[in-house]
Protein backbone atom coordinates (compact mmCIF):
# COMPACT_ATOMS: atom_id res chain seq x y z
CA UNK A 1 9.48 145.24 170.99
CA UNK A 2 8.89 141.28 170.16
CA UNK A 3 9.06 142.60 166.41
CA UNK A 4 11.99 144.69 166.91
CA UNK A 5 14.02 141.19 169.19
CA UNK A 6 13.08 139.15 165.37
CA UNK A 7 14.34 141.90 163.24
CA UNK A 8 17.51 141.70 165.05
CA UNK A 9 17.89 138.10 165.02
CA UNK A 10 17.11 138.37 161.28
CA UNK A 11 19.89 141.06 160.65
CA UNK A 12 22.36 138.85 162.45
CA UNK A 13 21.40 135.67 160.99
CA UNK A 14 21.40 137.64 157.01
CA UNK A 15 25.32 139.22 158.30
CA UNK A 16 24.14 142.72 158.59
CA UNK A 17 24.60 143.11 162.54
CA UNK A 18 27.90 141.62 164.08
CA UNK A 19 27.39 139.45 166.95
CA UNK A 20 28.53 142.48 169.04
CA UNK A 21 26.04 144.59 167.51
CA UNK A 22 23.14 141.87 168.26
CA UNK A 23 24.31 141.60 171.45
CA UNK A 24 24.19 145.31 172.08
CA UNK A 25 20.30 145.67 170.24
CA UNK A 26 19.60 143.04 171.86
CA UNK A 27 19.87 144.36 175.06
CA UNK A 28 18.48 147.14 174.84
CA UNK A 29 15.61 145.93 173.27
CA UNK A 30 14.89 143.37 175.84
CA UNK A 31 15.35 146.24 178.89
CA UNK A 32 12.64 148.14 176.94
CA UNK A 33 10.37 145.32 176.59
CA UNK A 34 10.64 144.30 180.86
CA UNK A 35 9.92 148.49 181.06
CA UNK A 36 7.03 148.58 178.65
CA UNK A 37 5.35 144.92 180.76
CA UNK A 38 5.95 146.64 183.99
CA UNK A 39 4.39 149.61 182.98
CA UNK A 40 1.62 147.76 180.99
CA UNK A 41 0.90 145.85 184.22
CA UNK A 42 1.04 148.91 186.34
CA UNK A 43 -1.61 150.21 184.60
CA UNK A 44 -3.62 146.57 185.40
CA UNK A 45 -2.57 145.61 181.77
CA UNK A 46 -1.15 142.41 182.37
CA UNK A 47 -3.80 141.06 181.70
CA UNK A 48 -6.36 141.34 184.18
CA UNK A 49 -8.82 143.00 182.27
CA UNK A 50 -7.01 146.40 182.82
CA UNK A 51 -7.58 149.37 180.66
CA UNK A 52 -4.34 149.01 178.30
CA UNK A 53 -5.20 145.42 178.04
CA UNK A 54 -8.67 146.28 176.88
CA UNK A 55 -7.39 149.18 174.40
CA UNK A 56 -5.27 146.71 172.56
CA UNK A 57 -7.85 143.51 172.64
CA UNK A 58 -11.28 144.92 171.86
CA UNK A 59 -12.66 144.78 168.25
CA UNK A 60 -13.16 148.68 168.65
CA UNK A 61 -9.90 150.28 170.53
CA UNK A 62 -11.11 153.74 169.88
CA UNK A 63 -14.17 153.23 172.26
CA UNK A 64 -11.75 151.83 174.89
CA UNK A 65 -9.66 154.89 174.64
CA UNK A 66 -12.08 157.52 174.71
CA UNK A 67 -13.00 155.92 178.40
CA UNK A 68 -9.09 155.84 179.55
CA UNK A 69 -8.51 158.73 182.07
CA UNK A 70 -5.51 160.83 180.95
CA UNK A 71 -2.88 159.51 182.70
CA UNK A 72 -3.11 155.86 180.69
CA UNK A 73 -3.28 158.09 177.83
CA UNK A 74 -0.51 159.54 177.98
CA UNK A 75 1.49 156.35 179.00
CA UNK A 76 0.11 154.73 175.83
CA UNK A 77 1.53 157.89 173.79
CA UNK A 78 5.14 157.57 175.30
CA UNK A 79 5.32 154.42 174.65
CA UNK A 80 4.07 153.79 170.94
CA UNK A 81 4.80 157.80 169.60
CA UNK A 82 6.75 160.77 169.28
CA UNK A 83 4.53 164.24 169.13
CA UNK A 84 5.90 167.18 168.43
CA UNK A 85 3.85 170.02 168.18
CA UNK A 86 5.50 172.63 165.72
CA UNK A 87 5.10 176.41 165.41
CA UNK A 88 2.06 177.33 163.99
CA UNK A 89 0.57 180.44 162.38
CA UNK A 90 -0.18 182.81 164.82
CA UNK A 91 -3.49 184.14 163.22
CA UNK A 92 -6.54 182.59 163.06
CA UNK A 93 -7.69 181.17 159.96
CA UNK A 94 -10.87 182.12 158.04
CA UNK A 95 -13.61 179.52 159.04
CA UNK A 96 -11.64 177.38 162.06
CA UNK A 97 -9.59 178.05 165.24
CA UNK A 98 -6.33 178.80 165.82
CA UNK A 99 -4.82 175.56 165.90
CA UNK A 100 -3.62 174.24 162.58
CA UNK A 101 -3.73 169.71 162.46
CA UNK A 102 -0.43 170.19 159.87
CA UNK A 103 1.49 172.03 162.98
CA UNK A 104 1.48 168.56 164.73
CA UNK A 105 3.94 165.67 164.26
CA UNK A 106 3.14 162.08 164.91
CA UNK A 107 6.10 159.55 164.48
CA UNK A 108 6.46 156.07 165.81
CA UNK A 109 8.74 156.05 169.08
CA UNK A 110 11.93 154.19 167.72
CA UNK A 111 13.58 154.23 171.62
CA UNK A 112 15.97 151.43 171.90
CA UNK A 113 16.39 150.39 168.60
């Protein structure tokens, strides 16, 4: 969100957002990031050693998240990506299940821009 608050600045102060426009990003950007710290600290993130304060300051996040109960999961998830899982064959393929990794999107969540 901080990155998203200096892009706009940037596009404002290089003439490619009016000042309405900056206003209006602006905005919105700043209501996400005041939902994303209320949720962070919900979830004892705000920096009292809470579990999404952990995930994003330890040397190895992946450890961090495999110890996060569900719930924080998916809170992480909505806030940092899209997934949308796509129709997949419905067979089974030779050698594996029947889930297929290419049936599954993954794209940054680009809310509020």
């Amino acid at each position: 969100m901080e990155a998203r608050l200096r892009e706009n600045q940037e596009d404002c102060d290089n003439g490619l957002k009016t000042r309405a426009q900056y206003f209006d990003s602006n905005e919105r950007n700043l209501g996400r990031l005041r939902e994303v710290e209320a949720r962070i600290a919900e979830a004892g993130g705000d920096g009292t050693g809470g579990p999404f304060s952990e995930l994003v300051r330890r040397s190895d996040p992946a450890a961090v998240w495999d110890r996060l109960d569900l719930g924080v999961r998916r809170m992480v998830l909505r806030e940092i990506a899209v997934v949308t899982v796509l129709p997949g064959p419905r067979v089974r393929r030779p050698g594996s299940g029947y889930s297929d990794p290419t049936s599954v999107l993954v794209e940054p969540n680009r809310a509020g821009q």
